[in-house]
Protein backbone atom coordinates (compact mmCIF):
# COMPACT_ATOMS: atom_id res chain seq x y z
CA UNK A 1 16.10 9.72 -11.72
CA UNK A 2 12.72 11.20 -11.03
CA UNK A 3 13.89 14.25 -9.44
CA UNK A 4 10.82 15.93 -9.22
CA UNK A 5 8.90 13.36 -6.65
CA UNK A 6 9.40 14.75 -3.19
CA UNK A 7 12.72 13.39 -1.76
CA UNK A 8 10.39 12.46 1.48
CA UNK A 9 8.59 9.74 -0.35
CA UNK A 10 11.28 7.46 -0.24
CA UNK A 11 10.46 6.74 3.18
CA UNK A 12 6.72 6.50 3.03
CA UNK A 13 5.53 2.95 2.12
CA UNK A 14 1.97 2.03 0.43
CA UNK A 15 -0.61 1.15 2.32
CA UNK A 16 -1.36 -2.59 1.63
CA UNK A 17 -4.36 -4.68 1.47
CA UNK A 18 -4.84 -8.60 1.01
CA UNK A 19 -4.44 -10.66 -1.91
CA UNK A 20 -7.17 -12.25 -3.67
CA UNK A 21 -7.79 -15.81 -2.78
CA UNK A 22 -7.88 -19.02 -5.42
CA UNK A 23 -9.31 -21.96 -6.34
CA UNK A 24 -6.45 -23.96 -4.81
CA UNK A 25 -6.87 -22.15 -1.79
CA UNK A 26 -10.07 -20.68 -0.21
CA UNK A 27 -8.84 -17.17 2.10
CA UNK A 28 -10.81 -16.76 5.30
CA UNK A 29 -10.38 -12.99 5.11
CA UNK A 30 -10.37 -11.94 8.58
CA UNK A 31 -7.27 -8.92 8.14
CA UNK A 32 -9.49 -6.30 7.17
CA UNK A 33 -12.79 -5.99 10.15
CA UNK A 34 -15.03 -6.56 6.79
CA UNK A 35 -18.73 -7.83 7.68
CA UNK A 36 -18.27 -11.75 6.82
CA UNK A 37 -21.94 -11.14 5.06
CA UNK A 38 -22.58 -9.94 1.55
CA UNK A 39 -25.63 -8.22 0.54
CA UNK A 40 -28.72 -9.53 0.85
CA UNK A 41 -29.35 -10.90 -2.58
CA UNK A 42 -33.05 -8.89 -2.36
CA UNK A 43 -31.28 -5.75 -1.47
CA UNK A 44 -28.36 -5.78 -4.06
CA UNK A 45 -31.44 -6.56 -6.72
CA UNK A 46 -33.47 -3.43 -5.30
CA UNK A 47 -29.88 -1.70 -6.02
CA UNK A 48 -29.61 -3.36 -9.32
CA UNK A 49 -33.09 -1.81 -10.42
CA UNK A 50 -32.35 1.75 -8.81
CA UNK A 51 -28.86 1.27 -11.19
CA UNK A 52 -31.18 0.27 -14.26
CA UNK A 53 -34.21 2.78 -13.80
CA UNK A 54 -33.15 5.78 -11.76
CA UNK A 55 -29.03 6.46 -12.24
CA UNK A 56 -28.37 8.09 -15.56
CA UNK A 57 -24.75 7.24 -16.15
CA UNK A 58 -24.17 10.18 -18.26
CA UNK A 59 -24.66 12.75 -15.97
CA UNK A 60 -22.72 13.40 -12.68
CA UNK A 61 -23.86 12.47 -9.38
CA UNK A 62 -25.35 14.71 -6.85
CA UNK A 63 -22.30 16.83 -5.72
CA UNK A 64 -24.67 17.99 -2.89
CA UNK A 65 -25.33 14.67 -1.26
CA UNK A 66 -28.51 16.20 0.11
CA UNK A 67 -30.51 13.20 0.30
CA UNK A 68 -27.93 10.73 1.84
CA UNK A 69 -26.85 13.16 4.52
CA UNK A 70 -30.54 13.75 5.79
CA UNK A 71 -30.82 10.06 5.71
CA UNK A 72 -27.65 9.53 7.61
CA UNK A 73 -28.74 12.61 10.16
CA UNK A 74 -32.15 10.28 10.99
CA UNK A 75 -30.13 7.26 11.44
CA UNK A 76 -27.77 9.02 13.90
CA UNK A 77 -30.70 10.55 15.46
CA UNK A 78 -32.46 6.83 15.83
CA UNK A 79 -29.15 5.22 17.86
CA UNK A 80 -28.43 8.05 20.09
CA UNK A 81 -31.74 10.15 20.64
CA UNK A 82 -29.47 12.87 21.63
CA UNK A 83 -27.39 13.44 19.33
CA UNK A 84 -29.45 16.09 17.21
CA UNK A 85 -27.81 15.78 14.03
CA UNK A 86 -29.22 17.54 10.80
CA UNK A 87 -27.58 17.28 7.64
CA UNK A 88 -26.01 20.53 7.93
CA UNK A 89 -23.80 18.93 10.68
CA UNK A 90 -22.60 15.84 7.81
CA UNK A 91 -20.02 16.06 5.68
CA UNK A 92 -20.05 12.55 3.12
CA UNK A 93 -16.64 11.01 1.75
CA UNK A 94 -15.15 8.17 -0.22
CA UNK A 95 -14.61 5.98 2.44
CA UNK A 96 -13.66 7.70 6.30
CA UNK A 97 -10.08 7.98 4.70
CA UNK A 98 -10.98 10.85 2.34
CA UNK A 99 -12.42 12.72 5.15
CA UNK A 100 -8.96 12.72 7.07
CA UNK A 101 -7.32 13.42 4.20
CA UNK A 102 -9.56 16.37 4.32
CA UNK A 103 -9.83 17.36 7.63
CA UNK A 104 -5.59 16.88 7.05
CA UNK A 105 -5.59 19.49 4.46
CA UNK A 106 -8.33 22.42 6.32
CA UNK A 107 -5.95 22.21 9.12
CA UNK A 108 -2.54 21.56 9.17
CA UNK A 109 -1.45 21.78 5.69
CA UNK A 110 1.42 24.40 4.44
CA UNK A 111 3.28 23.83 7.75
CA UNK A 112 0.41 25.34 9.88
CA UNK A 113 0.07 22.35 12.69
CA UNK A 114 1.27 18.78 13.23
CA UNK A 115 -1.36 15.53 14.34
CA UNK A 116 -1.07 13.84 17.64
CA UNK A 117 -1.72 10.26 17.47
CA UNK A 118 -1.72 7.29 20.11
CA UNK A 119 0.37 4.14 18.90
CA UNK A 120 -1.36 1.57 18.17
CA UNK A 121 -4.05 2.79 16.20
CA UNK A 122 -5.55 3.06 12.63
CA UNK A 123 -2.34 3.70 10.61
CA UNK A 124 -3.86 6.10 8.04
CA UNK A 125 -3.86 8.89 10.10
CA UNK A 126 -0.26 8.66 10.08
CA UNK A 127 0.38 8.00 6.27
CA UNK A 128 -1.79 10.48 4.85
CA UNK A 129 -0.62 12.92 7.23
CA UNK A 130 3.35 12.52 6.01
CA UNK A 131 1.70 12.29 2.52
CA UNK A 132 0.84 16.02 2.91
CA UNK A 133 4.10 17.00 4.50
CA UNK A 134 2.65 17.13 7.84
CA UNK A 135 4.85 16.20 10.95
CA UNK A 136 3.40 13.42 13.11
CA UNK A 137 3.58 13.30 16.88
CA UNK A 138 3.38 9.79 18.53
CA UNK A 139 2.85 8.78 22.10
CA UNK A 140 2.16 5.65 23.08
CA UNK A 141 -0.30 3.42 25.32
CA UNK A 142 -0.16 1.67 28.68
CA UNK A 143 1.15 -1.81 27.76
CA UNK A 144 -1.60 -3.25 29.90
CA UNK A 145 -4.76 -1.85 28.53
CA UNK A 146 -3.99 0.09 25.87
CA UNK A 147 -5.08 3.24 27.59
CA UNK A 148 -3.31 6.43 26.03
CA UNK A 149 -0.36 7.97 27.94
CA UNK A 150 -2.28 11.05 28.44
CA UNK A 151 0.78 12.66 30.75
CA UNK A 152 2.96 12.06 27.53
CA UNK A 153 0.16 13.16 25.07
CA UNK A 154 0.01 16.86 27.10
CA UNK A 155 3.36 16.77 27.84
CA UNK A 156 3.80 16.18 23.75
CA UNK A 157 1.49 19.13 22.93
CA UNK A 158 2.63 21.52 25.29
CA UNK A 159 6.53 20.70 23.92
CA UNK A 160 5.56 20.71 20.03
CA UNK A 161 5.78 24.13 18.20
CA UNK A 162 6.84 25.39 14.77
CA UNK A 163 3.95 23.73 13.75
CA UNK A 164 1.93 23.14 17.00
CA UNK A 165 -0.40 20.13 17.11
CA UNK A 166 -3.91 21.15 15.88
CA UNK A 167 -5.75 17.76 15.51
CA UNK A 168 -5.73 14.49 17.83
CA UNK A 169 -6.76 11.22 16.45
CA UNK A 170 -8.44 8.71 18.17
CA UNK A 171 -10.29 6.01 17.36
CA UNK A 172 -13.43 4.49 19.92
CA UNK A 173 -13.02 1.65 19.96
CA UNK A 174 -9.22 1.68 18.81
CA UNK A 175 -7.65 -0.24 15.80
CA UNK A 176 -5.87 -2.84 16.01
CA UNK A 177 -6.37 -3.26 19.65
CA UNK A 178 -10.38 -2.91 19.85
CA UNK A 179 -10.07 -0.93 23.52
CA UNK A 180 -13.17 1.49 23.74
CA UNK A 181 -11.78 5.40 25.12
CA UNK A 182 -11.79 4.87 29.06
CA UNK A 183 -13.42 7.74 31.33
CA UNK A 184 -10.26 9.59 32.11
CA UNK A 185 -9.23 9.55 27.95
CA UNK A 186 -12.85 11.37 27.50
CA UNK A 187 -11.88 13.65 30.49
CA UNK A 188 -8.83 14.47 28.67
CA UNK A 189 -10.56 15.11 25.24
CA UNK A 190 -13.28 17.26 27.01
CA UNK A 191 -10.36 19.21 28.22
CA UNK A 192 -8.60 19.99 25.26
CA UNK A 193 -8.11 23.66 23.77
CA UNK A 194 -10.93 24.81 21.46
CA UNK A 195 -7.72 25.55 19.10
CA UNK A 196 -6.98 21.71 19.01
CA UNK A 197 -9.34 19.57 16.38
CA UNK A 198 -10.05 16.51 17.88
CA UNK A 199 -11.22 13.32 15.76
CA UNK A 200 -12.95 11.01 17.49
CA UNK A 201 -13.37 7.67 14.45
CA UNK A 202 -16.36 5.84 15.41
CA UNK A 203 -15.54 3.08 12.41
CA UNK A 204 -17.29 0.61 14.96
CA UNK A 205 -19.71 2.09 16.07
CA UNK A 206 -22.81 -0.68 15.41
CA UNK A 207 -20.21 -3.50 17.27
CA UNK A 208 -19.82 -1.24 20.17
CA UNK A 209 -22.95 0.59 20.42
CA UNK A 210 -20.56 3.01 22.23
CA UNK A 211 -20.77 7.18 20.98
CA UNK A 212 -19.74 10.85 21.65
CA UNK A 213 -22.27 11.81 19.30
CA UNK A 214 -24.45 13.49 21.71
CA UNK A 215 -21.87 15.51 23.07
CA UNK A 216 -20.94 16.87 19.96
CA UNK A 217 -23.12 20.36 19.89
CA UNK A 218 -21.25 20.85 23.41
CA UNK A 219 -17.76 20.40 21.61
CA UNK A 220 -17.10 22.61 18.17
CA UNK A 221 -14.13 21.43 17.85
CA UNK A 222 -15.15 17.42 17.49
CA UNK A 223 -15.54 15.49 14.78
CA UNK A 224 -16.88 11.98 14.76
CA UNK A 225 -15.73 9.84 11.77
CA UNK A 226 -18.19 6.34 10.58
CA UNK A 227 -18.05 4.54 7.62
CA UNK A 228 -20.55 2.13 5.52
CA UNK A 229 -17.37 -0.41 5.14
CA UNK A 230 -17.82 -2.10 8.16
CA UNK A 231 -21.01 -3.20 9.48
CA UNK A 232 -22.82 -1.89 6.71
CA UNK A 233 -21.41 -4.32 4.05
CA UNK A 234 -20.38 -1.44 1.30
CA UNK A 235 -16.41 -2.01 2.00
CA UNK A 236 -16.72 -2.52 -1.54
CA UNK A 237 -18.20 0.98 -2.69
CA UNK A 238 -16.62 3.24 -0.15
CA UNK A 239 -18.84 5.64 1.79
CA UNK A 240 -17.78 7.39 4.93
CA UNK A 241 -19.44 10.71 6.99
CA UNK A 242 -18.35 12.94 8.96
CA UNK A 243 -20.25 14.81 12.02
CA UNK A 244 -18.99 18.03 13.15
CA UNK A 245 -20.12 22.13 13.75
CA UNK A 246 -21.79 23.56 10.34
CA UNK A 247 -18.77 25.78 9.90
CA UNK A 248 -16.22 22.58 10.23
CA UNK A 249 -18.25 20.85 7.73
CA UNK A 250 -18.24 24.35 5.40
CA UNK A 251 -14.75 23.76 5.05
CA UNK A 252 -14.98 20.81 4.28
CA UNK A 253 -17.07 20.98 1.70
CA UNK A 254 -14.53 23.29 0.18
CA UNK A 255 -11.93 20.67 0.07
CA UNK A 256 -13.33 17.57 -1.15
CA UNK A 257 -13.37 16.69 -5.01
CA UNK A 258 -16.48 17.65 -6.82
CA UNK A 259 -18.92 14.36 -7.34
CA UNK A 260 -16.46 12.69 -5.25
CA UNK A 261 -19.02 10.10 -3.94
CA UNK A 262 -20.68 7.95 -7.23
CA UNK A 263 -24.32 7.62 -8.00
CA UNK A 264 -24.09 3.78 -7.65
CA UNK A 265 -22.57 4.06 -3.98
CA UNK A 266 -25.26 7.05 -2.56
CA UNK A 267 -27.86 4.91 -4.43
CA UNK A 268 -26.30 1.75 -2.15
CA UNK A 269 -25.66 4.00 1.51
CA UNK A 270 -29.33 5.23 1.69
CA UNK A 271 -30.51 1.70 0.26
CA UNK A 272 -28.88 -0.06 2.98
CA UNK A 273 -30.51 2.75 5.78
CA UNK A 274 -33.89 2.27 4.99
CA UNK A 275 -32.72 -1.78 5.38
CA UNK A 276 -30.56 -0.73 8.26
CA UNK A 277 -32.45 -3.14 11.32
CA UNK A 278 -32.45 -5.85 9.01
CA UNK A 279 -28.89 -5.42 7.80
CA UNK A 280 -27.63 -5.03 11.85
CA UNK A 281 -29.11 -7.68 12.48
CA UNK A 282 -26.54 -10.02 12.31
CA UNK A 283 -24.36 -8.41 14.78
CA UNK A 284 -25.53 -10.39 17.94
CA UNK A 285 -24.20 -13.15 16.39
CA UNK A 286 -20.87 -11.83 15.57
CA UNK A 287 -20.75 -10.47 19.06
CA UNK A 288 -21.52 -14.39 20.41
CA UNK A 289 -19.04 -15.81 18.09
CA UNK A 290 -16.46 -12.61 19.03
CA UNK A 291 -17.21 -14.42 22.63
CA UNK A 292 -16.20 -17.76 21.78
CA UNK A 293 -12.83 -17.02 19.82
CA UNK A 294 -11.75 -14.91 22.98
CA UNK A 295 -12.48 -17.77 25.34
CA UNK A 296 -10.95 -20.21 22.47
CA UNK A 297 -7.69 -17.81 22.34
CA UNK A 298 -7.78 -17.57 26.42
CA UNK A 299 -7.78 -20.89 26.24
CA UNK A 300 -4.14 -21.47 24.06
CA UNK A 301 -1.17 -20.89 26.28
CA UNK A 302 1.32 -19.15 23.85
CA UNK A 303 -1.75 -16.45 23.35
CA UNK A 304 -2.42 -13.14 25.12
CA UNK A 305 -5.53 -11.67 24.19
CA UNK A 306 -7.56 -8.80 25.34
CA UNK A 307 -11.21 -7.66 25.42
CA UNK A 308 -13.30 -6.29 23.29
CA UNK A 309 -15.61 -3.94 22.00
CA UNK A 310 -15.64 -4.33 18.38
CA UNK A 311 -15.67 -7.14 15.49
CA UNK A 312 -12.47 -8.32 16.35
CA UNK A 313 -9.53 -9.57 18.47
CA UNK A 314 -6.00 -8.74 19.11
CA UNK A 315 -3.43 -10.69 20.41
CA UNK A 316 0.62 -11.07 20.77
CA UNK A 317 2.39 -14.41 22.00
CA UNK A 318 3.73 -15.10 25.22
CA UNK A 319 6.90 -15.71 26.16
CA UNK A 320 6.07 -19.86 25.49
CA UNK A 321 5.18 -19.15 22.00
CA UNK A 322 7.81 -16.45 21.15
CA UNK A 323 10.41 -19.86 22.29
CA UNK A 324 7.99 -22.25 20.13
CA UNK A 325 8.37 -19.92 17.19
CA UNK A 326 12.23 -20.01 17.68
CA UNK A 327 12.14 -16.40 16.16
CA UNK A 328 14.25 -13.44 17.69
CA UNK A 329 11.69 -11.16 17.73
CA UNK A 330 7.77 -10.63 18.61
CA UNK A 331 7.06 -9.09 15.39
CA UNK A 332 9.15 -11.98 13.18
CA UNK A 333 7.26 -14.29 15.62
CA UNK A 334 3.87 -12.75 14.63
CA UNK A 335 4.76 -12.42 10.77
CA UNK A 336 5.84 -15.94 10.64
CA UNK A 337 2.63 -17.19 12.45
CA UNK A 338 1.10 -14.55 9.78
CA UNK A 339 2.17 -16.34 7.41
CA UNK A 340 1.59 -19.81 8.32
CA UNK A 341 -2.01 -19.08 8.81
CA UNK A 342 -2.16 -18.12 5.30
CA UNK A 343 -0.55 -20.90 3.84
CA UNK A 344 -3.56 -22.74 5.29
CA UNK A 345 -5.97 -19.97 3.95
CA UNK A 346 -6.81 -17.68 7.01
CA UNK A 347 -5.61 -14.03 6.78
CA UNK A 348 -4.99 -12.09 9.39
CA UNK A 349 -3.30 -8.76 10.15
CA UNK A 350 0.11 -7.98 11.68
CA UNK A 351 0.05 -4.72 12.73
CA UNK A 352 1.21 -2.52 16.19
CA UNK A 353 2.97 -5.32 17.49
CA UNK A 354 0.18 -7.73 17.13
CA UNK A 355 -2.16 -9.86 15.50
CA UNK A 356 -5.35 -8.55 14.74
CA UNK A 357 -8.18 -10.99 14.05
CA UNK A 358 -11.95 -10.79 12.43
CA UNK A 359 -14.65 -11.97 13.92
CA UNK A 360 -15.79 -14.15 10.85
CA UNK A 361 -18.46 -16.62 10.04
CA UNK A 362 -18.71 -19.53 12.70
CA UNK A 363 -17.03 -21.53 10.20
CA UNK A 364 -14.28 -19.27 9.70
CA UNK A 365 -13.56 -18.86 13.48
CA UNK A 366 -13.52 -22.30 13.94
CA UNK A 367 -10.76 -23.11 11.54
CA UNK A 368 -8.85 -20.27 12.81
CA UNK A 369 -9.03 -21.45 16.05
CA UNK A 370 -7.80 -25.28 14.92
CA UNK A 371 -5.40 -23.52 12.63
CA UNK A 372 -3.63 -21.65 15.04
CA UNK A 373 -3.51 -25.09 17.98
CA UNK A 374 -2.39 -27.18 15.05
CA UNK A 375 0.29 -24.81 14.56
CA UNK A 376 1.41 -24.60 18.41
């Protein structure tokens, strides 16, 4: 009927998020690696008044993001001493995915390259790319640790032409399976052709404390992808930033939308900032509680679960619980246990072949953990 949608979209599918919760039942929303913590109430009335008194919603925001991008430069700076950011080096988005999509479009757009990617990981990279026409490459990671196949991912580049790779995705520490980049991955990156983009998405960041922003002036091809969402508590208002050479961020600056990034949110990314050691503070406790639900999982026979180094856990099922879930299949296995939680009110995500989990509230852990024995 609608002949002039590309034919190729009939194979793409949405990405999804989770449902609101009700009355009835109360969601424990741990799919989405959210911070389990609002606002301050204080802070979100400082943003209130800065709405009231300083935003004038007739005029456009600041297309130049000046301010926010020197703020995020001293922030950067703080954490890694290093790093020697200025805001020339920053590039500010709507959320980290608008900054693929645009690092997507300077590179490999009009059949010019294709994206290398490491499954499991963040799923975006993958979706936007086909959204653009751009041909993915996947290889895939040691079934132990999660390390990339880094013979396969060379072996993959040197193979692909008519479009070559020109970007490599990686995420440290990795989504869904929360696996920081291991020396001989950084080796590899180092390595790489200066004719090869690589993205290094440092979404967690504040959980792991773990960067290759100081290395970055060394590398002109890097970029290092954050985002607000997470630890920051602005999943709501989208803010992400990019680090990379002045002349990557030049371009862009070309690409993204004119006053793509609101008043209201700027207002809320340098608010939160100048709050930022009071804001983080709450991450030694997630990182005690992220502790006790790996000990808790350890602790349930049909669960395997692995380290580490960010605000949540992933797991699959043994070979006990794939036989308790009488399913034919890990992944029916996982959706069905997907689903059970949620008919008891804890989300959680099924992705890569496993069940990622956020580290919630104590309260929220705990039921999760009773949830899932009760179930078993």
């Amino acid at each position: 009927m609608f002949t002039f949608i590309r034919s190729d979209l009939n194979n793409l599918k949405a990405y999804t998020s989770h449902p609101g919760g009700s009355a009835e039942i109360p969601l424990d929303r741990l799919d989405t690696n959210e911070c389990p913590y609002d606002l301050p109430d204080n802070l979100k009335q400082k943003l209130a008044e800065s709405y009231q008194q300083l935003i004038e919603t007739n005029r456009y925001p600041d297309g130049s993001h000046l301010k926010l991008k020197e703020a995020i430069a001293k922030y950067v700076n703080e954490a890694t001493p290093l790093a020697d950011i200025s805001a020339t080096n920053i590039s500010v988005g709507n959320g980290s995915d608008e900054l693929i999509r645009s690092l997507l479009i300077a590179t490999c757009v009009g059949g010019e390259g294709s994206i290398l990617t490491a499954t499991p990981t963040f799923s975006m990279y993958s979706i936007l790319a086909k959204t653009l026409g751009i041909p993915v490459v996947d290889v895939g990671r040691k079934g132990s640790d999660f390390e990339i196949d880094i013979t396969g991912a060379e072996y993959a580049i040197n193979k692909t032409k008519n479009p070559s790779v020109r970007v490599v995705f990686v995420v440290h520490p990795n989504s869904p399976t929360a696996n920081a980049l291991t020396s001989q991955e950084l080796s590899w990156l180092r390595s790489l052709p200066d004719d090869i983009l690589v993205v290094i998405d440092e979404a967690y960041f504040e959980f792991s404390q773990i960067s290759m922003a100081e290395e970055l002036n060394q590398h002109p091809n890097w970029v290092i992808l954050r985002t607000f969402s997470k630890a920051f508590r602005l999943a709501s208002l989208r803010v992400g930033y990019a680090m990379a050479h002045p002349k990557v961020i030049i371009n862009l600056e070309k690409i993204r939308l004119p006053y793509n990034l609101s008043s209201f949110s700027q207002a809320a990314a340098q608010l939160v900032l100048n709050y930022s050691q009071d804001l983080l503070s709450f991450i030694p406790e997630i990182l005690r509680e992220r502790g006790k639900l790996f000990t808790a999982f350890a602790e349930i026979p049909v669960l395997k679960v692995w380290e580490s180094t960010a605000n949540f856990l992933y797991v699959r099922l043994t070979d006990e619980g794939l036989k308790l879930m009488g399913e034919s299949s890990q992944d029916e296995s996982l959706n069905s246990l997907m689903q059970q939680l949620k008919s008891q009110g804890t989300l959680i995500r099924h992705t890569g072949g496993g069940l990622r989990i956020t580290v919630g509230t104590p309260e929220e852990n705990q039921r999760t953990v009773e949830r899932i024995k009760g179930i078993f």
